[in-house]
N, C-alpha and C. Protein backbone atom coordinates (compact mmCIF):
# COMPACT_ATOMS: atom_id res chain seq x y z
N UNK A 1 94.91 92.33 86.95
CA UNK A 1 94.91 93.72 87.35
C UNK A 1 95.24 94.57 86.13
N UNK A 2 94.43 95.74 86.01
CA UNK A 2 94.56 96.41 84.77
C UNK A 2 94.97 97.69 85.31
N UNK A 3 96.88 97.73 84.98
CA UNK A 3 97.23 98.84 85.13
C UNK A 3 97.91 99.02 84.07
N UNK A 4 98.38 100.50 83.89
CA UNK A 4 98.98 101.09 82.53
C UNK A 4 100.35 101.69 82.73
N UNK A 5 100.99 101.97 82.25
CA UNK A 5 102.25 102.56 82.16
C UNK A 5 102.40 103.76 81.20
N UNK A 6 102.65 104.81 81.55
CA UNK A 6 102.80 105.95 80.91
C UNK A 6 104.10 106.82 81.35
N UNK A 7 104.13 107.62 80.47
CA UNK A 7 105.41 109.01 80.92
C UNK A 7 104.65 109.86 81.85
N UNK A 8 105.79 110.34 82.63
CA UNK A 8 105.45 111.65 83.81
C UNK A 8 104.38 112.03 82.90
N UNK A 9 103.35 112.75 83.87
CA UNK A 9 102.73 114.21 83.48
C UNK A 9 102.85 115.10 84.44
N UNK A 10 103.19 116.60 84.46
CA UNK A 10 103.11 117.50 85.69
C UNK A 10 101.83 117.50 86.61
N UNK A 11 100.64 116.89 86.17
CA UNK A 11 99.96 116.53 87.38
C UNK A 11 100.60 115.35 88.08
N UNK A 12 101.58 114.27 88.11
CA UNK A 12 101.77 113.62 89.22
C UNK A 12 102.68 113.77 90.11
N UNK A 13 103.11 115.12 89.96
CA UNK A 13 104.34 115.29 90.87
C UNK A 13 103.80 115.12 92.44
N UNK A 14 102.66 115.33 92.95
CA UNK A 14 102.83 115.16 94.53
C UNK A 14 102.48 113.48 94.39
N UNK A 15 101.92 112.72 93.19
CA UNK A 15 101.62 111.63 93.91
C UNK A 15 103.25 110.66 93.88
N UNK A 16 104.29 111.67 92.59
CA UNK A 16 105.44 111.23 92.88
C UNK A 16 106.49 111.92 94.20
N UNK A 17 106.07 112.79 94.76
CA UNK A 17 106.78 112.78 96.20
C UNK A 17 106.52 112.19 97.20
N UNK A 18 105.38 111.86 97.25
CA UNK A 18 104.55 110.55 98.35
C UNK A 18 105.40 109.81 97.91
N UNK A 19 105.47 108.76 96.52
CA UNK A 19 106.24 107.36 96.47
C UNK A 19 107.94 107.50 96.79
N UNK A 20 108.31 108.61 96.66
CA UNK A 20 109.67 109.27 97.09
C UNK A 20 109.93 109.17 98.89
N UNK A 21 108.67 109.40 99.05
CA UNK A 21 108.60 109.55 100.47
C UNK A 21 108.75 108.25 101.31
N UNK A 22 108.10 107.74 100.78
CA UNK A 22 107.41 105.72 100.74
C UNK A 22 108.78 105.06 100.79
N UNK A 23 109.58 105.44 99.70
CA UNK A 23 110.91 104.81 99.75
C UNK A 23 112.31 105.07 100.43
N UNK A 24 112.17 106.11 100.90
CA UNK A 24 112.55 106.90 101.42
C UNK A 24 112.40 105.82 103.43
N UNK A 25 111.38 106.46 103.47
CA UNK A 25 110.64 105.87 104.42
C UNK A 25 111.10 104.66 104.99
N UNK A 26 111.27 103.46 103.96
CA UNK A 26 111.63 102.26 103.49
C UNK A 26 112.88 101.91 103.77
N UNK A 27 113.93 102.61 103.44
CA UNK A 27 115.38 102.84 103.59
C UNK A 27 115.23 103.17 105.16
N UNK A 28 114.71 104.53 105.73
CA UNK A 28 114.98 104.52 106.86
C UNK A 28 114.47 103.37 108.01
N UNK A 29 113.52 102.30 107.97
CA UNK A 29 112.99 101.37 107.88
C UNK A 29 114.03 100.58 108.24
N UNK A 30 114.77 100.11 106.73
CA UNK A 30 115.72 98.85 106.67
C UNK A 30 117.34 99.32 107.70
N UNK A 31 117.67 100.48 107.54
CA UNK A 31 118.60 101.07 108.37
C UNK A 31 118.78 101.35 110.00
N UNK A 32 116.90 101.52 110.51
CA UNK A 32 116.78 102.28 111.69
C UNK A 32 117.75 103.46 111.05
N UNK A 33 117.90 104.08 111.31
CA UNK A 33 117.80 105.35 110.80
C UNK A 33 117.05 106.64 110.03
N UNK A 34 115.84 107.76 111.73
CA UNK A 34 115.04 108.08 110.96
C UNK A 34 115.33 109.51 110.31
N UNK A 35 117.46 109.37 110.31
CA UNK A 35 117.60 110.94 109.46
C UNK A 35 117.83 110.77 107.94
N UNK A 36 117.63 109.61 107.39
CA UNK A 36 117.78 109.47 106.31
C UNK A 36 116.97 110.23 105.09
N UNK A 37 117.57 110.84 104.10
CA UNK A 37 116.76 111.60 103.42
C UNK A 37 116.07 112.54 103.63
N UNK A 38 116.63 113.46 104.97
CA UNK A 38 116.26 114.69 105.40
C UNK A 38 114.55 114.98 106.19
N UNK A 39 114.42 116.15 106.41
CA UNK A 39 112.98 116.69 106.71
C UNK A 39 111.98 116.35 105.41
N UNK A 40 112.05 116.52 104.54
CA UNK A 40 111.63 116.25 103.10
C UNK A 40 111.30 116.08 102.18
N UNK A 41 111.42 114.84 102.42
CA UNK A 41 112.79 113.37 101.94
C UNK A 41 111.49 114.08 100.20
N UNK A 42 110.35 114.02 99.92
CA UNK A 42 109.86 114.38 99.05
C UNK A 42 110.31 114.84 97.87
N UNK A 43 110.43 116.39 98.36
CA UNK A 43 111.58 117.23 97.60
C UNK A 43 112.55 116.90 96.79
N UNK A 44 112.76 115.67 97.36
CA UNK A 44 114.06 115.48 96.13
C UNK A 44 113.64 114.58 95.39
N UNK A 45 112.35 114.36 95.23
CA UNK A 45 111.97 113.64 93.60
C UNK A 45 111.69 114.60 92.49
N UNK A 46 111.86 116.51 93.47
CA UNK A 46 112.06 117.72 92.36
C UNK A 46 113.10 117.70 91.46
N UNK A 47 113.96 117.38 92.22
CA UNK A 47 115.96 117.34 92.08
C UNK A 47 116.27 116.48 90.75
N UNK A 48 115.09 114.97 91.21
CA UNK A 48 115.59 114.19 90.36
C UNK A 48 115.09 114.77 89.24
N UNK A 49 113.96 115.03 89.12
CA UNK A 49 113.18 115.65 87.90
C UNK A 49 113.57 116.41 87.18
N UNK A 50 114.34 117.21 87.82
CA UNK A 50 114.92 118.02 86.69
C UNK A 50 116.47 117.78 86.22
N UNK A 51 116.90 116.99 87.39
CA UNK A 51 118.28 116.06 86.66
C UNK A 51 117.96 115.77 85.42
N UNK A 52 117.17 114.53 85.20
CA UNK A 52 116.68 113.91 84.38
C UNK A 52 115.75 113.83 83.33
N UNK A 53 114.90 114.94 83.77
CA UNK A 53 113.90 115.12 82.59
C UNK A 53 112.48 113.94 82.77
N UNK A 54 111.18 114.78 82.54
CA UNK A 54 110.10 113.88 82.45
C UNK A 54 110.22 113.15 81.53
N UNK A 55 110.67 112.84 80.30
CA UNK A 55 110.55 112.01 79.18
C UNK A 55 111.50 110.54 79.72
N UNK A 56 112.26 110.96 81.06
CA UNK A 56 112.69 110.00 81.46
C UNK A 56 112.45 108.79 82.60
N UNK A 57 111.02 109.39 82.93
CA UNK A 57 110.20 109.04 84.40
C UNK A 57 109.11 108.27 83.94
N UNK A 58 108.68 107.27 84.30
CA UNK A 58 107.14 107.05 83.62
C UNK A 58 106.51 106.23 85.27
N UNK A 59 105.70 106.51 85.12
CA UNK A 59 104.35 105.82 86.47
C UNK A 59 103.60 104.69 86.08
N UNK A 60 103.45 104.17 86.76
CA UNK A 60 102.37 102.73 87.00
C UNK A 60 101.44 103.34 87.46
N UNK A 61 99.94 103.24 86.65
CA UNK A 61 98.65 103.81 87.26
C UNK A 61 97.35 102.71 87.41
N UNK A 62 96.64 103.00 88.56
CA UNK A 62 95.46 102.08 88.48
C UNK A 62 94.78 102.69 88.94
N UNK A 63 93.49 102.69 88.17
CA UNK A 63 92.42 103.29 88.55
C UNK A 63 92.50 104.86 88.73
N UNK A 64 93.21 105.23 87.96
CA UNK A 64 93.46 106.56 87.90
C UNK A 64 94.32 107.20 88.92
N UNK A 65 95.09 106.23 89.60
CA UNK A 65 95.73 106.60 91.02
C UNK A 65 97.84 106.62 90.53
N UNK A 66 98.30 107.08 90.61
CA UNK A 66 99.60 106.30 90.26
C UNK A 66 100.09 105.62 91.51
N UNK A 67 100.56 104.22 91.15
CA UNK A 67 100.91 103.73 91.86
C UNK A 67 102.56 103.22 92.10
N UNK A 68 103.10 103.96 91.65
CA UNK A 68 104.39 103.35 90.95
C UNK A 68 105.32 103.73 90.39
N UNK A 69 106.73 104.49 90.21
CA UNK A 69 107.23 105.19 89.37
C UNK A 69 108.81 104.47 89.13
N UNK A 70 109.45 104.78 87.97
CA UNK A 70 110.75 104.46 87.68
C UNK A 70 111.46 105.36 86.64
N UNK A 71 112.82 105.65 87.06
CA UNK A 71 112.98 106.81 86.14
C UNK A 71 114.45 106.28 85.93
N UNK A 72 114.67 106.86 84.83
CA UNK A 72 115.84 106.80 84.17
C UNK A 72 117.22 107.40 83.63
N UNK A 73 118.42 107.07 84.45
CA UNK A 73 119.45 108.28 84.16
C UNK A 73 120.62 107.77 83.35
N UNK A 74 120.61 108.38 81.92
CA UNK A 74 121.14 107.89 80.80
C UNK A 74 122.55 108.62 80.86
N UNK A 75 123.44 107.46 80.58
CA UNK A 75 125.06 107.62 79.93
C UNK A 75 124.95 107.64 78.94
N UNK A 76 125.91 107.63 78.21
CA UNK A 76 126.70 107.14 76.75
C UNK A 76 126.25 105.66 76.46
N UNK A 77 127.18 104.75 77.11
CA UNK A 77 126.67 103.28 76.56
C UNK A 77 125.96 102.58 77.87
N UNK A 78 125.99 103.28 78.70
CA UNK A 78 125.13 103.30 80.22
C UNK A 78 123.91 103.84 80.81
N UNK A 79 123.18 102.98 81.19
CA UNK A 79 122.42 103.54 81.56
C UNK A 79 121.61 103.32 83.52
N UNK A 80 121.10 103.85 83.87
CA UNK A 80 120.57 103.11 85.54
C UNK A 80 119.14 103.37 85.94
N UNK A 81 118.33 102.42 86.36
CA UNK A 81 117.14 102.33 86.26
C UNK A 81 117.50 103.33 88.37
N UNK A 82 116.76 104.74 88.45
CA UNK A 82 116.46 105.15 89.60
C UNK A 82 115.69 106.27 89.67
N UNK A 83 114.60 106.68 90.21
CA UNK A 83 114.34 105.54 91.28
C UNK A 83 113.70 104.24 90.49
N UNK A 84 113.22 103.41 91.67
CA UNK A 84 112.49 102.34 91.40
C UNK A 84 111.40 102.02 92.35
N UNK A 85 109.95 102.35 92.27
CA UNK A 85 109.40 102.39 93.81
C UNK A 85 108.16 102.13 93.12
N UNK A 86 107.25 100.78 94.14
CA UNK A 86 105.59 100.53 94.02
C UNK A 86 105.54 100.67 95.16
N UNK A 87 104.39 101.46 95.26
CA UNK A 87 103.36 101.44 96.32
C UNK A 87 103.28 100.06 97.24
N UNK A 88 103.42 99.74 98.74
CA UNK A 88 103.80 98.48 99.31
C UNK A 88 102.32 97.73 98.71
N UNK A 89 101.30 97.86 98.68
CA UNK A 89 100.11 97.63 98.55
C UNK A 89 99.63 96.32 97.07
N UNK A 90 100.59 97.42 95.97
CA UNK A 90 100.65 96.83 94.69
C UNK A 90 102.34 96.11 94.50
N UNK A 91 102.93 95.88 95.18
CA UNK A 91 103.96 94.87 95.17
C UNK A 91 103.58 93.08 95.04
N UNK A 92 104.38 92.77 94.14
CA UNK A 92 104.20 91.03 94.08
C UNK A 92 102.75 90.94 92.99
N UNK A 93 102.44 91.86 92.45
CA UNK A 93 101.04 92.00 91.18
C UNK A 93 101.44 92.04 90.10
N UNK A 94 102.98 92.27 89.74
CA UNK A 94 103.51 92.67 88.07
C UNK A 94 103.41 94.45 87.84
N UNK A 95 103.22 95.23 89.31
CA UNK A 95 103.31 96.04 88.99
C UNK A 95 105.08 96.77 88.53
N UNK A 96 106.22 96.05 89.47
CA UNK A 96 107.55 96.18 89.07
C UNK A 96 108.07 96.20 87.75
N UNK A 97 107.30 95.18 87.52
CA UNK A 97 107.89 94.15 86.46
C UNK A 97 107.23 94.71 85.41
N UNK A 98 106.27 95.15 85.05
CA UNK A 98 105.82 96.22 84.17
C UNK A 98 106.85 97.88 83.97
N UNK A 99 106.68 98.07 85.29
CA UNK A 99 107.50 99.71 84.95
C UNK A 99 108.97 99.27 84.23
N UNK A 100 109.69 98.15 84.93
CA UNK A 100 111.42 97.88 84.58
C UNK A 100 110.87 97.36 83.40
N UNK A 101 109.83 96.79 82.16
CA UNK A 101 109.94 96.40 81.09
C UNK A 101 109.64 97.33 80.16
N UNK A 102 109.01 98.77 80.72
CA UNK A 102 108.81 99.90 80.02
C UNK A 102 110.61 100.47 79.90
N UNK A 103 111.46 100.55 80.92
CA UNK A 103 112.95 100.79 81.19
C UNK A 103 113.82 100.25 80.26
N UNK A 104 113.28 98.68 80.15
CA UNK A 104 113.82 98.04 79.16
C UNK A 104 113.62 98.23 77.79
N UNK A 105 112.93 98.62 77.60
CA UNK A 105 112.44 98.59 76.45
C UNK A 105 112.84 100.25 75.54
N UNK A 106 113.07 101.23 76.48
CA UNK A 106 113.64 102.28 76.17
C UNK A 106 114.75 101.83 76.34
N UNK A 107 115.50 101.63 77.01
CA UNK A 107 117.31 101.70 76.65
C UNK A 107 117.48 100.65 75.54
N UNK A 108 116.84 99.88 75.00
CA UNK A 108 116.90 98.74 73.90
C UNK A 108 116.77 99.71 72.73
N UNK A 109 115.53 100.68 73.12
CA UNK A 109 115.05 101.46 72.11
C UNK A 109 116.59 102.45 71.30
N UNK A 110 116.84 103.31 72.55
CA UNK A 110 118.25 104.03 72.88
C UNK A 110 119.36 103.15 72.43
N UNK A 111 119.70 102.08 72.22
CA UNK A 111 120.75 101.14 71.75
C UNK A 111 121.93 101.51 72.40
N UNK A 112 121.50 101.48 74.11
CA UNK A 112 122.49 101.47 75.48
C UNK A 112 122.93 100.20 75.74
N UNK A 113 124.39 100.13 75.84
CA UNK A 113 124.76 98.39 75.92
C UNK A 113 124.24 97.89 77.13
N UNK A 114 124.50 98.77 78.29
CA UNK A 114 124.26 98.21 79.89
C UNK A 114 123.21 98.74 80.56
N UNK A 115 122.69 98.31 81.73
CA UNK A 115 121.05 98.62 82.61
C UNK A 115 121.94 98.72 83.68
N UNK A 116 121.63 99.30 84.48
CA UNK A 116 122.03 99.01 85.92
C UNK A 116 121.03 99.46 87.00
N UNK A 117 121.31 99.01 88.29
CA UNK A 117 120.02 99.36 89.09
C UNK A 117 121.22 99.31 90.14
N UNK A 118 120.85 100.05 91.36
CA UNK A 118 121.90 100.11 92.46
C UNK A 118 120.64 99.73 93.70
N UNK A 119 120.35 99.09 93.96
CA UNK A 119 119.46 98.70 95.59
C UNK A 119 120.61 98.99 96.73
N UNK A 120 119.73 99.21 97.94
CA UNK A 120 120.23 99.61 99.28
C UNK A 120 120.82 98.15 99.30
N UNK A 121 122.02 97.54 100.14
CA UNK A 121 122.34 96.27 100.71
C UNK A 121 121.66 95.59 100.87
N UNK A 122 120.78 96.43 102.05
CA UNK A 122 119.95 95.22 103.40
C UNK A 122 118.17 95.19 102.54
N UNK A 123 117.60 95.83 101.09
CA UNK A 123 117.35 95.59 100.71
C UNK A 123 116.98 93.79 100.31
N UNK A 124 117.03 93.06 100.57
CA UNK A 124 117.04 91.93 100.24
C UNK A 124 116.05 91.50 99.14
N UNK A 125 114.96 92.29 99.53
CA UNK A 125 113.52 92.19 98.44
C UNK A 125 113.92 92.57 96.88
N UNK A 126 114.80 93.85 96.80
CA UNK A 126 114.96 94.48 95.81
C UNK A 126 116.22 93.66 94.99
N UNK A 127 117.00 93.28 95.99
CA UNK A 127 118.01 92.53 95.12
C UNK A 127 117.65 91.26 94.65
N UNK A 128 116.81 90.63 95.08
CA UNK A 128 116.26 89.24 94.72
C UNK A 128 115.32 89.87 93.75
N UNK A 129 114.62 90.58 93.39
CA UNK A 129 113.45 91.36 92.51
C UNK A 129 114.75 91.42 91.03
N UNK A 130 116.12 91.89 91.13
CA UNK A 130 116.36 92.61 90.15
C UNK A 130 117.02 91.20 90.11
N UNK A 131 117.48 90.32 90.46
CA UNK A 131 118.15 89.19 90.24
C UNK A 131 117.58 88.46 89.65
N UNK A 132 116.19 88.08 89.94
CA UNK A 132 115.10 87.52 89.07
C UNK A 132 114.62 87.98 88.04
N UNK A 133 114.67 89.55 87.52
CA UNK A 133 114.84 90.30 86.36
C UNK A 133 116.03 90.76 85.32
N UNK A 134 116.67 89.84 85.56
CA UNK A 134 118.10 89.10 84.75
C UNK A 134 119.46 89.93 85.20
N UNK A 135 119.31 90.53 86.16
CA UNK A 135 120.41 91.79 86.59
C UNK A 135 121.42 90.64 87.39
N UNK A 136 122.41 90.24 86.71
CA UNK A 136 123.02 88.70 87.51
C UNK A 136 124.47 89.70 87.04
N UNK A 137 125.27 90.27 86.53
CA UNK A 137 126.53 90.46 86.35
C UNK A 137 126.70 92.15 87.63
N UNK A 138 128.01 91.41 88.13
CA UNK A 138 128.41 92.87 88.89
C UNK A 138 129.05 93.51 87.98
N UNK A 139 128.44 94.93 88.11
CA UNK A 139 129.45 95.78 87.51
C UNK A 139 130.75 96.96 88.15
N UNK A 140 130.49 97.23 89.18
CA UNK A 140 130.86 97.80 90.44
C UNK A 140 130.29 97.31 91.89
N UNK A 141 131.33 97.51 92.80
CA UNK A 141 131.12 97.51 93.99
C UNK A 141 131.32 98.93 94.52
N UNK A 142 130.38 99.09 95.25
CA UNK A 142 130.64 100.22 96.22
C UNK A 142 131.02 100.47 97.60
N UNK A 143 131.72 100.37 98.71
CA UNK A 143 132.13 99.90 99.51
C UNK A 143 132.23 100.99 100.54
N UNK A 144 131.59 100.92 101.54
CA UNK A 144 131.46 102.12 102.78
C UNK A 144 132.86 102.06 103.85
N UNK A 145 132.74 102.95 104.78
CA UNK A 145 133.53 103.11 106.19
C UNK A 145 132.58 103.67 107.39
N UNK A 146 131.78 103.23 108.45
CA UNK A 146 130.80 103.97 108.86
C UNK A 146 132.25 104.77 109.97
N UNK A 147 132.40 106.22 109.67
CA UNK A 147 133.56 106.72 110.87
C UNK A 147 132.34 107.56 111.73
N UNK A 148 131.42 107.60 112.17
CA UNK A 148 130.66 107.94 112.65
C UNK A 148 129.60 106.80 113.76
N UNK A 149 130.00 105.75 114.30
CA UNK A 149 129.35 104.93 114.55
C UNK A 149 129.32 104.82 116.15
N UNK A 150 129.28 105.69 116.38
CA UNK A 150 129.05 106.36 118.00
C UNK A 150 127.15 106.92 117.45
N UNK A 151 126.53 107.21 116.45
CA UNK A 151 125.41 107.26 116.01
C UNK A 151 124.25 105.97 116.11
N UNK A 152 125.01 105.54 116.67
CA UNK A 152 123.97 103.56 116.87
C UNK A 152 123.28 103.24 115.95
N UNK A 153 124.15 103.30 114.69
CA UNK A 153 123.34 102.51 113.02
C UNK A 153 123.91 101.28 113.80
N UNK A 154 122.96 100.43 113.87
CA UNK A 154 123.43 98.91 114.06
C UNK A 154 123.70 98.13 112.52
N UNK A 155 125.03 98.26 112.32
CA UNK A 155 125.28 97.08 110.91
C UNK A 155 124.92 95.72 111.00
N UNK A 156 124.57 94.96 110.05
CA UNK A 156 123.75 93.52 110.18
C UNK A 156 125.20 92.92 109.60
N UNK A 157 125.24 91.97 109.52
CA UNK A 157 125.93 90.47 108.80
C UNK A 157 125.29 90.84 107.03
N UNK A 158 126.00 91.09 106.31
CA UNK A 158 126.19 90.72 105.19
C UNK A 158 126.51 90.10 104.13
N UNK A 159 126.49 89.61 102.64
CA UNK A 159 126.87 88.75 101.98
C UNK A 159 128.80 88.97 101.85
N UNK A 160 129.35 87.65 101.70
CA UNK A 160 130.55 87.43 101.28
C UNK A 160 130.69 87.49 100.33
N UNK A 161 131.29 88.36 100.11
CA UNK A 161 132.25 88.72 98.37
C UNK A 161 133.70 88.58 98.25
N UNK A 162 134.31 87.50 97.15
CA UNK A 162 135.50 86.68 97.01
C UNK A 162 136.24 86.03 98.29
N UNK A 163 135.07 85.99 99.34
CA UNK A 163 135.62 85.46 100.97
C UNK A 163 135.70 86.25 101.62
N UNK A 164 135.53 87.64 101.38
CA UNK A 164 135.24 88.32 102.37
C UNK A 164 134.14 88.97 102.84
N UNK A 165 133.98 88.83 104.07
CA UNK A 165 132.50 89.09 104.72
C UNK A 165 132.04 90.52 104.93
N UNK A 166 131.56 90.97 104.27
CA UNK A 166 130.59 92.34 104.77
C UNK A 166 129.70 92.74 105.65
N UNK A 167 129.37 94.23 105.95
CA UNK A 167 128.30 94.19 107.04
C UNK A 167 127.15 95.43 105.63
N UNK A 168 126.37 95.09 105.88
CA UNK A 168 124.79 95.71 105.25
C UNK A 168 123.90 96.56 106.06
């Protein structure tokens, strides 16, 4: 498959609120939950954009279509690969694994000691994706309280960390 990797251009901003949307989508998906990420959910791949800057976004394209985007929000000696989103269509092709080696290859460039990527929990795809793309050291945990659970998020069974069991 012959796809390319490039930086944002201001023509792909709606095909990057669709993949915003997609993931978005995705999350509300893995959660049941369809208030996640608002009316939207689009819109806020504006937010990120200008957090971050186009020189920090680049797309996966085929056939003139983008299929793919990953963007990048730089620390000091830190850095975090977000978003991270292919099209369900072009998943399992090297389209991932292309955008995170363009990621890599800038913060190597940048001479940033650390990468980080944060996936949803119940993600399972994404954490096995970044696990297999050498992301093996924890660096933080983040740890919830649902005090709202009269809302019927059904929590799943989660992984055990130092023996203790989580819900995802």
């Amino acid at each position: 498959m012959d796809i390319s990797i490039r930086t944002y251009h201001p023509g792909d901003l709606e095909a990057c609120r669709v993949l915003w949307e997609a993931l978005t989508q995705h999350h509300r998906d893995l959660y049941q939950d369809p208030s996640l990420g608002g009316d939207n959910p689009g819109f806020y791949f504006d937010r990120h954009l200008t957090r971050v800057g186009s020189d920090h976004i680049w797309v996966a394209v085929y056939d003139g279509k983008v299929i793919g985007l990953v963007g990048l929000i730089l620390g000091e000696q830190e850095a975090e690969v977000e978003p991270f989103i292919v099209t369900p269509q072009f998943r399992s092709r090297g389209v991932g694994r292309a955008l995170l080696d363009q990621v890599i290859g800038e913060v190597k460039r940048l001479e940033v000691r650390y990468l980080n990527v944060r996936p949803v929990a119940r993600n399972i795809d994404a954490v096995s994706f970044f696990y297999n793309s050498g992301f093996r050291i924890l660096g933080q945990i983040e740890l919830f309280m649902d005090l709202k659970s009269e809302d019927n998020i059904t929590w799943k069974p989660g992984p055990e960390l130092y023996g203790y069991p989580f819900m995802a």
